[in-house]
Protein backbone atom coordinates (compact mmCIF):
# COMPACT_ATOMS: atom_id res chain seq x y z
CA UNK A 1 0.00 0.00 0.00
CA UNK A 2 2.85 2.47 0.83
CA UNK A 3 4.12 2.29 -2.77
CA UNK A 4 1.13 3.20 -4.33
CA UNK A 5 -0.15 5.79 -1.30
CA UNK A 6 2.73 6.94 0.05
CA UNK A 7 2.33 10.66 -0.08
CA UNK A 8 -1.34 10.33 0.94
CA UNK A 9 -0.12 8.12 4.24
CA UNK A 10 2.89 10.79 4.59
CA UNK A 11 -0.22 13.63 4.79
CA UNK A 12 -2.26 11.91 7.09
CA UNK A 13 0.52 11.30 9.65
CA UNK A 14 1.23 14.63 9.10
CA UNK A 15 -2.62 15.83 9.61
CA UNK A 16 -2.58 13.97 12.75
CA UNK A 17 0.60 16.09 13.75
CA UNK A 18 -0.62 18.87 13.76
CA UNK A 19 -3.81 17.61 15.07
CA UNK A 20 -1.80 16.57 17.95
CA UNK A 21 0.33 19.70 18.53
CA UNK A 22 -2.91 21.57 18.73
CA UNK A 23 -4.40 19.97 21.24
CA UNK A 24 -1.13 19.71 23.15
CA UNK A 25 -1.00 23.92 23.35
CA UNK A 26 -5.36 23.87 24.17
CA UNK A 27 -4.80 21.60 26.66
CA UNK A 28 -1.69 22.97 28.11
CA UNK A 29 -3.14 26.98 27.49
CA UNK A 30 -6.64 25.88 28.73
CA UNK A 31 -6.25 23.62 31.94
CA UNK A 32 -9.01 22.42 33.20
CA UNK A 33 -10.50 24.36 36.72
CA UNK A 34 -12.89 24.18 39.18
CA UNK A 35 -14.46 27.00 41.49
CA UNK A 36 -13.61 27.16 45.19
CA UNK A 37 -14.72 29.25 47.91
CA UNK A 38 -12.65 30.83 50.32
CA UNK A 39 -13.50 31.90 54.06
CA UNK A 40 -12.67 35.64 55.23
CA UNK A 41 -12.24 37.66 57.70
CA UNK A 42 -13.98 34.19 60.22
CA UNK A 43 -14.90 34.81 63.51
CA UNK A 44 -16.57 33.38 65.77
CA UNK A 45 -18.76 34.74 69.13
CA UNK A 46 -19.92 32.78 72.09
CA UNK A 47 -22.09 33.28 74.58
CA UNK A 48 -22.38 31.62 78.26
CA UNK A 49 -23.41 31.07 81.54
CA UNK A 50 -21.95 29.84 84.76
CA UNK A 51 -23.55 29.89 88.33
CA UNK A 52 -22.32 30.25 91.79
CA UNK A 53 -24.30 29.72 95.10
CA UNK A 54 -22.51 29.84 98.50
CA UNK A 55 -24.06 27.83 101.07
CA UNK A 56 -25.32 29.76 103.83
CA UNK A 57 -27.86 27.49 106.18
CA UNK A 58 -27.17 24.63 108.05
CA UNK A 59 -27.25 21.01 105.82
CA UNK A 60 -26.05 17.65 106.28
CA UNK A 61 -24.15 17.12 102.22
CA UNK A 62 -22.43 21.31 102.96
CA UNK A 63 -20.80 23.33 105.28
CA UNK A 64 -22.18 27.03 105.59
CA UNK A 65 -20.12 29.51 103.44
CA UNK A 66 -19.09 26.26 100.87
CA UNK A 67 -19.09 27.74 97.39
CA UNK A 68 -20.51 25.70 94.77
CA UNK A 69 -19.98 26.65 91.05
CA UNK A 70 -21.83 25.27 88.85
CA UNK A 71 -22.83 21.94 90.53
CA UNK A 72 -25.07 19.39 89.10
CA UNK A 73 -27.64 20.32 91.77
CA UNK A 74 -27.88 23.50 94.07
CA UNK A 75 -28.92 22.94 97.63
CA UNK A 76 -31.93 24.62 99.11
CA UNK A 77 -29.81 25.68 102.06
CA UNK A 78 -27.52 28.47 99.49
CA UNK A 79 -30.72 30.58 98.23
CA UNK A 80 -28.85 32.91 96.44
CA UNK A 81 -27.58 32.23 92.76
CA UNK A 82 -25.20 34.38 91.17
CA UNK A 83 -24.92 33.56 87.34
CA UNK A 84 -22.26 35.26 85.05
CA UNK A 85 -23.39 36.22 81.52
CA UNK A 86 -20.36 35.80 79.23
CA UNK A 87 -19.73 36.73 75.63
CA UNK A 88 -16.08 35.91 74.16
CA UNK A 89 -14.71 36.37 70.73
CA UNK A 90 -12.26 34.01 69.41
CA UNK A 91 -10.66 36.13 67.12
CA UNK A 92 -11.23 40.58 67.02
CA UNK A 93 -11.88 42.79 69.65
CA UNK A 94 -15.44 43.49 70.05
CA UNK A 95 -16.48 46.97 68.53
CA UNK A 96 -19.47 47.14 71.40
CA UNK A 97 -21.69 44.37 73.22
CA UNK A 98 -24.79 44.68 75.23
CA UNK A 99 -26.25 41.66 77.56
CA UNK A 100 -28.99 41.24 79.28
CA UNK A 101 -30.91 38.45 81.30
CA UNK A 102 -33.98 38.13 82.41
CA UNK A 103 -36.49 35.18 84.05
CA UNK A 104 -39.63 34.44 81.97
CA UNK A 105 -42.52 32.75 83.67
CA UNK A 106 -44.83 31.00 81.04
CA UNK A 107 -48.58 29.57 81.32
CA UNK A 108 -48.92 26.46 78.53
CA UNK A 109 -51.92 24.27 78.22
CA UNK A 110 -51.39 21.81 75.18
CA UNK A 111 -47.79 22.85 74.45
CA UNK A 112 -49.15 26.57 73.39
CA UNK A 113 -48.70 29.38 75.35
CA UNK A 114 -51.01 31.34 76.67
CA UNK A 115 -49.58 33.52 79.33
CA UNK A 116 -46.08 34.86 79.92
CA UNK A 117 -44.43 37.61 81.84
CA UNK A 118 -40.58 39.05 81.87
CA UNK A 119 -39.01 39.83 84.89
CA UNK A 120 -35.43 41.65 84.05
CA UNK A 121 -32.41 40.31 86.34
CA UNK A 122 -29.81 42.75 84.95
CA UNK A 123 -28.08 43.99 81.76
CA UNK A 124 -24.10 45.47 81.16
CA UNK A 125 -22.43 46.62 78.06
CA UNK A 126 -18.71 46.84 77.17
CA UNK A 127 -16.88 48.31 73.79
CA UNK A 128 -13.51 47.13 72.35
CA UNK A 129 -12.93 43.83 74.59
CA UNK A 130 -12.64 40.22 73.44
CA UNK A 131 -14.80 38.93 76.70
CA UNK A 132 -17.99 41.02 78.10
CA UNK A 133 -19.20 39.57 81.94
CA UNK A 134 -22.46 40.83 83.10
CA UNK A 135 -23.37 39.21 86.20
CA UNK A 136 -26.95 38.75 88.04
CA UNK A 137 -28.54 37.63 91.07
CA UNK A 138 -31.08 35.67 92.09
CA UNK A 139 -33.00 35.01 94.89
CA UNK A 140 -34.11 31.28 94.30
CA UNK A 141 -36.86 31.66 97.31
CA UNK A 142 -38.25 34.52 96.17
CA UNK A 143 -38.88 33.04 92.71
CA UNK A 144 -40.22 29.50 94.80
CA UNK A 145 -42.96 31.36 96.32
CA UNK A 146 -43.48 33.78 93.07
CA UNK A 147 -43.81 30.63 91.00
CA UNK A 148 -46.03 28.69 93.52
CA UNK A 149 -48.68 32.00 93.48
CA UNK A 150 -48.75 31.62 89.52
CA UNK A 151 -49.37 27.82 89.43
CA UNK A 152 -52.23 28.54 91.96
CA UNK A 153 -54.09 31.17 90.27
CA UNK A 154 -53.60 29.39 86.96
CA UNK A 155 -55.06 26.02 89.13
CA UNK A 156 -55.83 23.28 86.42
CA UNK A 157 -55.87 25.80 83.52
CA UNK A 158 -52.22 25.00 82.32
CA UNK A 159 -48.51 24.42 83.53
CA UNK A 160 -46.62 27.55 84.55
CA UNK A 161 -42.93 27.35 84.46
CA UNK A 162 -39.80 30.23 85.08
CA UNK A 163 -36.77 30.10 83.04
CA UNK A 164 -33.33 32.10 82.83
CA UNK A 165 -33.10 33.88 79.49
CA UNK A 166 -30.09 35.49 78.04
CA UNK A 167 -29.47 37.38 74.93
CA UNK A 168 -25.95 39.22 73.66
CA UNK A 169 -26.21 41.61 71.13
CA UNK A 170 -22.70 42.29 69.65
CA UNK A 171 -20.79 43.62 66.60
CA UNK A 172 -17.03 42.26 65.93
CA UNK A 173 -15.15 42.99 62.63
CA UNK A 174 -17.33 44.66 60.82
CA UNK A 175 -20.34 42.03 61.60
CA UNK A 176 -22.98 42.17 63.84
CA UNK A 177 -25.25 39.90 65.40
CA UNK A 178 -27.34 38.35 68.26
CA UNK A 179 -26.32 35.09 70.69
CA UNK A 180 -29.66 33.92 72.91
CA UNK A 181 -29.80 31.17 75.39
CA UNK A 182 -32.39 30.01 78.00
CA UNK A 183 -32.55 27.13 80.19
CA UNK A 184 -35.46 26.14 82.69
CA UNK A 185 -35.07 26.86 86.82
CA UNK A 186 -36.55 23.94 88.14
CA UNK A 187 -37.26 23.52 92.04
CA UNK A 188 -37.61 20.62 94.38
CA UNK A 189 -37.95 19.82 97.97
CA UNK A 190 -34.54 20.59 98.94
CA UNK A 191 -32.97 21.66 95.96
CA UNK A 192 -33.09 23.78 92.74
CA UNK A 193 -31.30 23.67 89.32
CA UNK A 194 -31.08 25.89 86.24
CA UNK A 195 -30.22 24.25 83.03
CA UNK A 196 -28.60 26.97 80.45
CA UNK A 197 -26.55 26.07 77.35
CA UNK A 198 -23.86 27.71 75.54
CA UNK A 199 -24.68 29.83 72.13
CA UNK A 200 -21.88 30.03 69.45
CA UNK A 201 -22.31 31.54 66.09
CA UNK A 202 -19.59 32.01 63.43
CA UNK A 203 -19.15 34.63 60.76
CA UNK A 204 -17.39 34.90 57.67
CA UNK A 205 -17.21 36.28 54.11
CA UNK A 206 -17.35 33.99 50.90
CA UNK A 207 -14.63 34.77 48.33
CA UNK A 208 -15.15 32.86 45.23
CA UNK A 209 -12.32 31.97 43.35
CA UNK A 210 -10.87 29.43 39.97
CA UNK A 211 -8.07 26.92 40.43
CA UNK A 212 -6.74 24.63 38.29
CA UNK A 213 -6.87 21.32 38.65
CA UNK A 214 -4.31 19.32 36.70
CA UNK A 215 -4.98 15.72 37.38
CA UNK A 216 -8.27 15.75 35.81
CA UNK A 217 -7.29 15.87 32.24
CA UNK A 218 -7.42 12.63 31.03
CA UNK A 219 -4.65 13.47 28.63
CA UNK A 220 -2.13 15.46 29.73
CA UNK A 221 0.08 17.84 26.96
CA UNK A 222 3.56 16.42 27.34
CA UNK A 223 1.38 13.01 25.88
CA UNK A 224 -0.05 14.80 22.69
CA UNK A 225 3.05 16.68 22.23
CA UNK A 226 4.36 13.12 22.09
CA UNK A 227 2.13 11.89 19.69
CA UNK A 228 2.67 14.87 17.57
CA UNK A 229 6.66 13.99 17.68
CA UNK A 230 5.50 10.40 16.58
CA UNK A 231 3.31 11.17 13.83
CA UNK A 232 5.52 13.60 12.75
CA UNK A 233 8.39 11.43 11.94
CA UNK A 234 6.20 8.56 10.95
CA UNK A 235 5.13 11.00 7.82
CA UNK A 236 8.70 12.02 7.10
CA UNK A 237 9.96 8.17 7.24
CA UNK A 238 6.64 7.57 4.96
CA UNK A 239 7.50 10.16 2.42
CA UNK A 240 11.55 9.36 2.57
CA UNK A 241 10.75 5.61 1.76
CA UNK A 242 8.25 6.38 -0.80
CA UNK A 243 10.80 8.41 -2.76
CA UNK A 244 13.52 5.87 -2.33
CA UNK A 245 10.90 2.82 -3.08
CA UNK A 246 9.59 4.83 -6.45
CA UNK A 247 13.73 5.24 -7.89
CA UNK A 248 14.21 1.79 -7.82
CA UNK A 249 10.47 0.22 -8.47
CA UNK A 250 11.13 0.04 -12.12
CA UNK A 251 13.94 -1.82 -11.71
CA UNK A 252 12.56 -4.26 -9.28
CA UNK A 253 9.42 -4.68 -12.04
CA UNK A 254 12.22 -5.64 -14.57
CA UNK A 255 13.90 -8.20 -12.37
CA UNK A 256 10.30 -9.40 -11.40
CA UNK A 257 9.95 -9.86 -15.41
CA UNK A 258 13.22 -10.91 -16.01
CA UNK A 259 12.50 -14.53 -13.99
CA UNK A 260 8.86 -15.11 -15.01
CA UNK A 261 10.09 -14.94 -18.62
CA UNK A 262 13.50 -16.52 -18.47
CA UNK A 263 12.63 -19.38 -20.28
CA UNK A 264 11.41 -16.68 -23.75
CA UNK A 265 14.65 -14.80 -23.18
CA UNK A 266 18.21 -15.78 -24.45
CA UNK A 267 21.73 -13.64 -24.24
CA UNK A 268 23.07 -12.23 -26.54
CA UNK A 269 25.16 -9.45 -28.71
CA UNK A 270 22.76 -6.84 -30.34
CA UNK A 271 24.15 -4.76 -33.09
CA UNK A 272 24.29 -1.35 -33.17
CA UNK A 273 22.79 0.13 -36.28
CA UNK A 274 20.25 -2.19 -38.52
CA UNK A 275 18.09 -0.85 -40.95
CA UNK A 276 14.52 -2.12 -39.49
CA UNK A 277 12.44 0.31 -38.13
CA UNK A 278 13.56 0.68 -34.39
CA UNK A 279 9.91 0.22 -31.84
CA UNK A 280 10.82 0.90 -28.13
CA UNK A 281 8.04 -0.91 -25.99
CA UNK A 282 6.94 0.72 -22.75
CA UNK A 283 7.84 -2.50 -20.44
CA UNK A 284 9.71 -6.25 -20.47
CA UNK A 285 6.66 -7.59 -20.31
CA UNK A 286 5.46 -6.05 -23.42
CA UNK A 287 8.41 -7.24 -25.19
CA UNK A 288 7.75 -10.72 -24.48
CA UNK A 289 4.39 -10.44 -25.57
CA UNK A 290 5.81 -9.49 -28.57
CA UNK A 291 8.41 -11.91 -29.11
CA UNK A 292 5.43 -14.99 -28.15
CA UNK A 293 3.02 -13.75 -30.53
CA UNK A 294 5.96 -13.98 -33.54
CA UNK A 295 6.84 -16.65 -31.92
CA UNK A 296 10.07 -15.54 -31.44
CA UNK A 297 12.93 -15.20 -28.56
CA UNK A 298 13.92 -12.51 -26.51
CA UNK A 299 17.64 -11.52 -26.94
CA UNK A 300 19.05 -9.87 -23.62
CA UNK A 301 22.45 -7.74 -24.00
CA UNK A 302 23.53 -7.55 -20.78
CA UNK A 303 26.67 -5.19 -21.42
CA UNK A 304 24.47 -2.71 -23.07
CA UNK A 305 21.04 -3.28 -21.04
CA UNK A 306 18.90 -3.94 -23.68
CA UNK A 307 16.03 -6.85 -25.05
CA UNK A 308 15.61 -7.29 -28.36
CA UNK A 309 12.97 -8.92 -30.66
CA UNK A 310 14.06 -9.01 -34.18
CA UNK A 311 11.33 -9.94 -36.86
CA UNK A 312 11.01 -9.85 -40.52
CA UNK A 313 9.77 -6.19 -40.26
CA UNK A 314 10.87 -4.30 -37.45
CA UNK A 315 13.70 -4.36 -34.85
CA UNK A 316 11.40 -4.13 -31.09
CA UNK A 317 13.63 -2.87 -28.17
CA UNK A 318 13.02 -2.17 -24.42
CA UNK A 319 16.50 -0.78 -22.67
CA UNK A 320 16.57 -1.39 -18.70
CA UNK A 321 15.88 0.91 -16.47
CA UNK A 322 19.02 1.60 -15.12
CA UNK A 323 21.44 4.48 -14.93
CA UNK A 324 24.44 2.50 -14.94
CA UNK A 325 23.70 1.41 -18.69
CA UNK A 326 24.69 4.30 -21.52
CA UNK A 327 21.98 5.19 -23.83
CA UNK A 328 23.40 5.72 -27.38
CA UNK A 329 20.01 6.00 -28.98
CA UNK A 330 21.07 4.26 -32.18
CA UNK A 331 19.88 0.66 -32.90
C-alpha cells in the first residue's frame, strides 16, 4: 500500500501532527479548573453562663459559706444564685456588646402558650474587649414562692414554668449579630437547678475563586506533544521511503519480469545500427508479448542493457531501467 499511497499516508501522519500539537497547546493553554470558595475575615462569638451559690444554712451534704460553682444540683440551704453572663470572641476585639438576662414565667396548656411575663435580672455593656461579663442575682426563694402564686391562680388551667433567658447583642469585625440562650429553673424539695446552654455563632465572608486542577485531564500535553513527535516522523519516514521505493520500483518490475520470462529470453550481442524500423516498448513484459506472438525469442544484451525482438519487419527494443547502462540511442 505504501508504494502506491505513500504521499497520501505521509499527509495523514502529518494531519494527525498537527492535530496533535494543537491539542497539546489547548490543553496545556486551557487547563481544566474548578471553582472554590474561600472563608474571610472568620470569627466566631460565644455566649455563656456559669452559676455560683454559697451555702449559707445549716445542711447535712455542705458546710455554711461552701461555694458551689456550677454543681449538678444546688442545695436549698444556698438561696442565692449568682450567674455570670459571658460573651467571648475568638478572634477581634469586640467593637461594642450589650447583655442582658432576664427570668420568663410561662402559662402552657397543650404545648401553646397562653400567658407569659418578663421579669429583668440585669443587663451590662462593654466596647472594644474580646470577653464582656455581666453578672446577676437571684434570689431562688423569692422566685419558689413567686412561682407557687402563679401555678395557683392558673389552678388546672395549664402548667406555669420560670426560666433564665439570656441574649448578647454584639458587633465584631465589621459584623454584627445576636447570641440567645435560655434554660429552665426547676425547684424541688430541697434543691433547685437551672439548666442553660452555651450559644456560638460564626461569621465569615465567601470569596469565590478558579483553580486549576491538573490531574483531571485525562490526557495530559507532554502526551499529545508526544504523539505529535510520533506522527511527525512517521510521515517524514513515509515520504523518505516512498521516494527511495519509487527510484528503484522500475527496476525491481524488470527483475520481477526478467525470472517469469526466463525461459522466452536468451543472451546475446545486439548490433548497433540495422536498418529495421527501431519500436521501443513501454515495459519487459510487453516485449515478451511481442516476441510470443511472432513466436520468437527474446535476446538480452547484458553489457548494453537492452532486449531485443528481431522480426522480418521491425527491430522491437526495451533498454533497462538503469542508470548505470549508456543510452546511445542508435539501434
Amino acid at each position: 500500500m505504501l508504494a502506491k499511497r505513500g504521499p497520501a499516508v505521509a499527509l495523514a501522519f502529518a494531519v494527525l501532527a498537527a492535530a496533535a500539537f494543537g491539542a497539546a497547546a489547548w490543553t496545556a493553554t486551557h487547563p481544566p479548573t474548578v471553582d472554590v470558595t474561600d472563608r474571610e475575615n472568620v470569627q466566631t462569638a460565644a455566649l455563656g453562663v456559669t452559676g455560683r451559690a454559697t451555702v449559707t444554712g445549716n445542711g447535712s451534704l455542705h458546710d455554711p459559706g461552701t461555694a458551689l460553682d456550677d454543681p449538678v444540683v444546688y442545695p436549698r440551704t444556698a438561696p442565692v444564685l449568682h450567674l455570670t453572663v459571658r460573651t467571648t470572641s475568638a478572634n477581634a476585639s469586640f467593637e461594642r456588646v450589650a447583655q442582658n438576662a432576664s427570668l420568663v414565667y410561662t402559662a402552657t396548656r397543650s404545648g401553646e402558650t397562653f400567658w407569659t411575663r418578663t421579669v429583668p435580672l440585669g443587663a451590662g455593656n462593654a466596647t472594644d474587649t474580646t470577653t464582656a461579663s455581666t453578672p446577676v442575682s437571684i434570689d431562688t426563694e423569692r422566685v419558689r414562692d413567686r412561682l407557687a402564686t402563679y401555678r395557683r391562680e392558673a389552678g388546672d388551667t395549664g402548667t406555669v414554668d420560670v426560666a433564665v433567658r439570656v441574649t448578647s447583642t454584639y458587633r465584631v469585625a465589621g459584623y454584627a449579630g445576636t447570641l440567645s440562650t435560655s434554660g429552665p429553673l426547676s425547684f424541688g424539695e430541697d434543691w433547685y437547678d437551672v439548666e442553660t446552654e452555651g450559644a456560638t455563632r460564626e461569621h465569615d465572608r465567601a470569596v469565590a475563586r478558579t483553580v486549576t486542577v491538573p490531574s483531571t485531564r485525562l490526557v495530559p500535553p507532554w502526551a499529545l506533544g508526544g504523539a505529535g513527535v510520533a506522527c511527525a516522523l512517521a510521515a517524514l519516514l513515509v515520504f523518505y521511503w516512498y521516494r527511495a521505493w519509487r527510484t528503484s520500483a522500475p527496476r525491481l518490475a524488470e527483475t520481477v519480469h526478467r525470472h517469469r520470462y526466463d525461459e522466452w529470453i536468451s543472451t546475446g550481442r545486439v548490433p548497433a545500427t540495422s536498418d529495421l524500423p527501431l519500436v521501443e516498448t513501454a515495459t519487459l513484459e510487453d516485449l515478451v508479448d511481442i516476441a510470443i506472438d511472432a513466436g520468437l525469442r527474446v535476446i538480452h544484451d547484458p553489457d548494453r542493457g537492452r532486449y531485443v525482438v528481431v522480426t522480418p519487419g521491425a527491430r522491437y527494443r526495451y533498454d533497462e531501467r538503469d542508470e548505470s547502462h549508456e543510452r546511445d540511442g542508435t539501434e
